[in-house]
Protein backbone atom coordinates (compact mmCIF):
# COMPACT_ATOMS: atom_id res chain seq x y z
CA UNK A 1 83.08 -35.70 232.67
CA UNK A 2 84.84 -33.77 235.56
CA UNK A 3 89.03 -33.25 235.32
CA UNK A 4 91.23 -35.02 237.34
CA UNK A 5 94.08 -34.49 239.14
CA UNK A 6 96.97 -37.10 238.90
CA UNK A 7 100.10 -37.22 241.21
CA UNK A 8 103.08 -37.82 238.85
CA UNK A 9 106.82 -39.51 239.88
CA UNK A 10 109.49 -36.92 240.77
CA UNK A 11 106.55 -34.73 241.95
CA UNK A 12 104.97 -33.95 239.03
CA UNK A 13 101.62 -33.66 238.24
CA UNK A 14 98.80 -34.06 235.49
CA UNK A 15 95.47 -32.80 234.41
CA UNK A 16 93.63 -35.77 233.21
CA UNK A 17 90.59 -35.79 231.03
CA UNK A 18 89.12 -39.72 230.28
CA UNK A 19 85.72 -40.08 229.12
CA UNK A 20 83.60 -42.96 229.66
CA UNK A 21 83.80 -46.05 228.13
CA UNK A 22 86.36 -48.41 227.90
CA UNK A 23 88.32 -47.21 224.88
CA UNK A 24 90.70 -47.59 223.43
CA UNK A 25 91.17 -43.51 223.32
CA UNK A 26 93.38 -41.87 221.44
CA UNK A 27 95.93 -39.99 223.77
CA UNK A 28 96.57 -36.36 223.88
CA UNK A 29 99.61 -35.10 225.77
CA UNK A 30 99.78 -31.50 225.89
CA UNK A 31 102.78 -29.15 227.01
CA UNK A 32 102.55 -25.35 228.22
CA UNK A 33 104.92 -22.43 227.97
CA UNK A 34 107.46 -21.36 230.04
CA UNK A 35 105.46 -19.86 233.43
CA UNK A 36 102.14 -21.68 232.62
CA UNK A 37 101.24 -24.46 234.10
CA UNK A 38 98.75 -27.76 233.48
CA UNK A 39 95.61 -25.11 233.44
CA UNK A 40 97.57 -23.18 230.63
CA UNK A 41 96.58 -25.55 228.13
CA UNK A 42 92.75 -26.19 228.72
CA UNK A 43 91.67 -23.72 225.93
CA UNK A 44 93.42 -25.93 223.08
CA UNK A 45 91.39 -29.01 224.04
CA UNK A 46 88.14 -27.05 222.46
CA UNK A 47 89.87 -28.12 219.38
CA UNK A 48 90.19 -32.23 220.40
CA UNK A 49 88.50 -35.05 219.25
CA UNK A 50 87.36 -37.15 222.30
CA UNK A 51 90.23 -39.04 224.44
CA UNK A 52 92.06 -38.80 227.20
CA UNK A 53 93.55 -35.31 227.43
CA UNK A 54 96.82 -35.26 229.58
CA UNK A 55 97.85 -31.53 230.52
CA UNK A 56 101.25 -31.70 232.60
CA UNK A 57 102.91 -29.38 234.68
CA UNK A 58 106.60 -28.70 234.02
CA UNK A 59 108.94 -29.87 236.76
CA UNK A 60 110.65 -26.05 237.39
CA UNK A 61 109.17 -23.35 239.32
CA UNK A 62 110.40 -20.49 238.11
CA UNK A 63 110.57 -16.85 239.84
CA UNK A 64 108.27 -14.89 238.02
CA UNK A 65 105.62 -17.70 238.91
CA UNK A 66 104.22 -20.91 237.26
CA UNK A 67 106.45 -23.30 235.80
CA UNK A 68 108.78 -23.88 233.12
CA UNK A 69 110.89 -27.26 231.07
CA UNK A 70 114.19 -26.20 231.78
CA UNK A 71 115.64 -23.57 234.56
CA UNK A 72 116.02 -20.59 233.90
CA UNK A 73 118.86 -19.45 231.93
CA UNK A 74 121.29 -16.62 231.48
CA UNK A 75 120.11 -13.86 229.70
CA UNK A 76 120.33 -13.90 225.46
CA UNK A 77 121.57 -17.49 225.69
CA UNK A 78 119.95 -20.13 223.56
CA UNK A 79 118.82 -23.64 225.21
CA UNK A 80 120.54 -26.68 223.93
CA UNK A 81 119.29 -30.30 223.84
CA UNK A 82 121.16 -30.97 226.89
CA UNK A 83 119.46 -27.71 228.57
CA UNK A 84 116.05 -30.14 227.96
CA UNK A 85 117.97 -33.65 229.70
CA UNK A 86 115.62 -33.19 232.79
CA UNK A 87 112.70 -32.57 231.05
CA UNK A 88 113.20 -35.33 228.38
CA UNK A 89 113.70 -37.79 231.63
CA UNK A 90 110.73 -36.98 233.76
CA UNK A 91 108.09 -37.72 230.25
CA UNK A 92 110.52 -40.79 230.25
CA UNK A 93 108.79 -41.57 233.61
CA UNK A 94 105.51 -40.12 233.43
CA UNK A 95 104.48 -41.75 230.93
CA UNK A 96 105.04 -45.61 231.56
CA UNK A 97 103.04 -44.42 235.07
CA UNK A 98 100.34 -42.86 232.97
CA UNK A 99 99.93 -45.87 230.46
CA UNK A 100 99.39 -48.19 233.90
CA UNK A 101 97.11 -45.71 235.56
CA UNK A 102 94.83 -45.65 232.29
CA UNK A 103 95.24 -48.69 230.19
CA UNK A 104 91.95 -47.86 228.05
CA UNK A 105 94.64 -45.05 226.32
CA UNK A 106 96.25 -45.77 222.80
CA UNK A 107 99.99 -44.60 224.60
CA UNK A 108 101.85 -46.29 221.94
CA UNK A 109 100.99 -43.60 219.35
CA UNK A 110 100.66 -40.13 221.19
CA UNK A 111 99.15 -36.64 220.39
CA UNK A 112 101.53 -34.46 221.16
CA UNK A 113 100.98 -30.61 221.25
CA UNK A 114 103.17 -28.19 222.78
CA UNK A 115 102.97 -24.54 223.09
CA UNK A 116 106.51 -22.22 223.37
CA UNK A 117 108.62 -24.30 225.19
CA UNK A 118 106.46 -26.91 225.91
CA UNK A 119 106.54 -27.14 221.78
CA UNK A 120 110.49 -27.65 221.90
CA UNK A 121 110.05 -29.84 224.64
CA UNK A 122 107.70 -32.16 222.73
CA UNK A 123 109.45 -31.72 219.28
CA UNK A 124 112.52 -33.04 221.13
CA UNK A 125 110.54 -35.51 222.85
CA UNK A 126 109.45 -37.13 219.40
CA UNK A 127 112.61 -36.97 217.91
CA UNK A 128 114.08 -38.79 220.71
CA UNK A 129 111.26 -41.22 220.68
CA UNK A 130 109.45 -41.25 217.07
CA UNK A 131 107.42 -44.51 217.84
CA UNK A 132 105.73 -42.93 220.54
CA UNK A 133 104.59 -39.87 217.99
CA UNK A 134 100.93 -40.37 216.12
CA UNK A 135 100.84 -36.79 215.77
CA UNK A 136 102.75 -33.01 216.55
CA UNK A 137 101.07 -29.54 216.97
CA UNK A 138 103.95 -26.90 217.50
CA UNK A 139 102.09 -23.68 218.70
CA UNK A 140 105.00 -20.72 218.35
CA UNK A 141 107.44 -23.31 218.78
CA UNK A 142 111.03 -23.91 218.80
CA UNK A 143 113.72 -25.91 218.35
CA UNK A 144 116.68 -26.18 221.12
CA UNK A 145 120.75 -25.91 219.55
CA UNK A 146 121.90 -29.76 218.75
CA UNK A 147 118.04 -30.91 217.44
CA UNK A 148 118.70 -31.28 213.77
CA UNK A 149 121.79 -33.52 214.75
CA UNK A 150 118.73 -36.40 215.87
CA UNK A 151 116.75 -36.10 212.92
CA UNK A 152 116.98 -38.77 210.71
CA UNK A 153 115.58 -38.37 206.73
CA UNK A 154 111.96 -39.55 206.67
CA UNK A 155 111.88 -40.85 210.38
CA UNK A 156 108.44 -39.27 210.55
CA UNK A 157 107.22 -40.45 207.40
CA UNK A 158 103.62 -41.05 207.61
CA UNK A 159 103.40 -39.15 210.37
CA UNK A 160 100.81 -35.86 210.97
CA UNK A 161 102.60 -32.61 212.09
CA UNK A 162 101.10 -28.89 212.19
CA UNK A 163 103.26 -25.86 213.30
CA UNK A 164 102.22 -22.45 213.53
CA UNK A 165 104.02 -18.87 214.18
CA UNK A 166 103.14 -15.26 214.40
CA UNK A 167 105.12 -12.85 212.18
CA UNK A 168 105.02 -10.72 214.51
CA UNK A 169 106.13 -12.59 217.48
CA UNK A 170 108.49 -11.15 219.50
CA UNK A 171 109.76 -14.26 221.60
CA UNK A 172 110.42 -16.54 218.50
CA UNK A 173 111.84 -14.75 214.94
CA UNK A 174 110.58 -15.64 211.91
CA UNK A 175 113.86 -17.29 211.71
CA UNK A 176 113.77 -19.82 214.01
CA UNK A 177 109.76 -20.67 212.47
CA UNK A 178 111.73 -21.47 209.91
CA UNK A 179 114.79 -23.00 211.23
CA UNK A 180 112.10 -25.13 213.05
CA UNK A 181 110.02 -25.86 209.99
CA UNK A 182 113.22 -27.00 207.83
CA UNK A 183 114.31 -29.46 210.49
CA UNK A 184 110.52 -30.52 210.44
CA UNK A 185 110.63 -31.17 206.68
CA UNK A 186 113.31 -33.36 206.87
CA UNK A 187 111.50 -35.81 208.62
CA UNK A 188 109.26 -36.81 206.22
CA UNK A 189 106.09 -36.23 208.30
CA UNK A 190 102.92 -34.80 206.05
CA UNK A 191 103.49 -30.99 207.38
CA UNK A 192 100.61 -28.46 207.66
CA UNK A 193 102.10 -24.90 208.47
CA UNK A 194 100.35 -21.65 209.11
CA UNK A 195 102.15 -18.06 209.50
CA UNK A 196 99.78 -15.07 210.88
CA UNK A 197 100.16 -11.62 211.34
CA UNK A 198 99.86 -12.36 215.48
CA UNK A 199 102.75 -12.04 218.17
CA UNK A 200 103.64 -14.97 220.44
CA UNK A 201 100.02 -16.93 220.35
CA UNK A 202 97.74 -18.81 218.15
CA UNK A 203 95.87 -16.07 215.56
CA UNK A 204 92.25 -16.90 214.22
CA UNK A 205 93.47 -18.11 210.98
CA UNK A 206 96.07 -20.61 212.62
CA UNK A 207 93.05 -21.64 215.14
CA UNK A 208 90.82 -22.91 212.48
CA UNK A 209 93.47 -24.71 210.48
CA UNK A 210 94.58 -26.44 213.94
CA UNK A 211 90.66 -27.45 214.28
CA UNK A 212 90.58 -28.97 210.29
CA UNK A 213 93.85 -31.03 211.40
CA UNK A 214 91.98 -32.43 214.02
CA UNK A 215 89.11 -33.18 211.85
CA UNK A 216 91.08 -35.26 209.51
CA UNK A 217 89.90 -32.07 206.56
């Protein structure tokens, strides 16, 4: 089945994947980086079950090209939960839009998967939101300042999460992985983490445990 295009409110947009049939599909909403953009995340669907893959574009363009969750900020200075306000919003909007535009989509219980910042982005997202969360997949991702003040002990129990970080990223230190994966523990959620010897992507030995999660091994 051929991708779609989808005009978004506050001029967003979407690449959609929906297969035939009328469903009900599981939903897959995933996130890029900062200066990617919806085609940034195509290569992680290999790794999908069938569904209806949603692959957004962040609302900020940014100067060095593509697009990014937040706008750009000063130099050495850490985003905050209320850096991530605008981002947090436009999901808010996209995805009661999306939900109408496909109604053979499972929306109450999202896939979300985020790479970089569009892994903060949906970490915060599910925090903010935890019955819209089926699953998380945090690829090199982080956690903004103010996070661990919305997690709540257990509020993601029974509840699928996988995060994975390069040791030898250069973007995200291993610690922030594991600032990240603390908070993520809290929650409750069954947690699969993988560390590789990689920089700021997803090594070989991360890849296949992403695939198993999928799989249900």
């Amino acid at each position: 089945m051929p991708w779609t295009h989808q005009t978004l409110p506050e001029g967003g947009w979407a690449r959609v994947y929906q297969p035939e049939g009328p469903g009900p599909w599981p939903v897959f909403c995933l996130l890029h980086g900062w200066t990617g953009d919806e085609h940034a995340m195509e290569p992680f669907t290999k790794w999908l079950p069938a569904g209806i893959w949603v692959l957004f574009r962040a609302p900020f363009p940014q100067d060095e090209g593509g697009y990014g969750w937040i706008p750009r900020l000063p130099r050495h200075r850490r985003s905050t939960v209320e850096d991530y306000r605008v981002a947090v919003e436009v999901l808010e909007t996209w995805l009661p839009a999306l939900r109408e535009a496909l109604p053979q989509g499972q929306w109450s219980q999202v896939h979300w998967i985020g790479f970089s910042q569009g892994a903060g982005v949906a970490t915060l997202f599910a925090l903010l939101h935890p019955e819209t969360m089926h699953t998380l997949a945090s690829i090199v991702g982080f956690v903004p300042l103010g996070a661990e003040a919305l997690v709540r002990e257990g509020m993601w129990r029974g509840k699928r999460v996988f995060a994975t970080w390069g040791t030898r990223d250069p973007i995200i230190s291993i610690a922030r992985a594991q600032e990240m994966e603390n908070l993520l523990r809290r929650t409750g959620a069954s947690l699969t983490v993988c560390y590789a010897e990689v920089g700021h992507k997803l090594g070989a030995k991360c890849r296949e445990e992403l695939r198993r999660f999928y799989a249900g091994e």
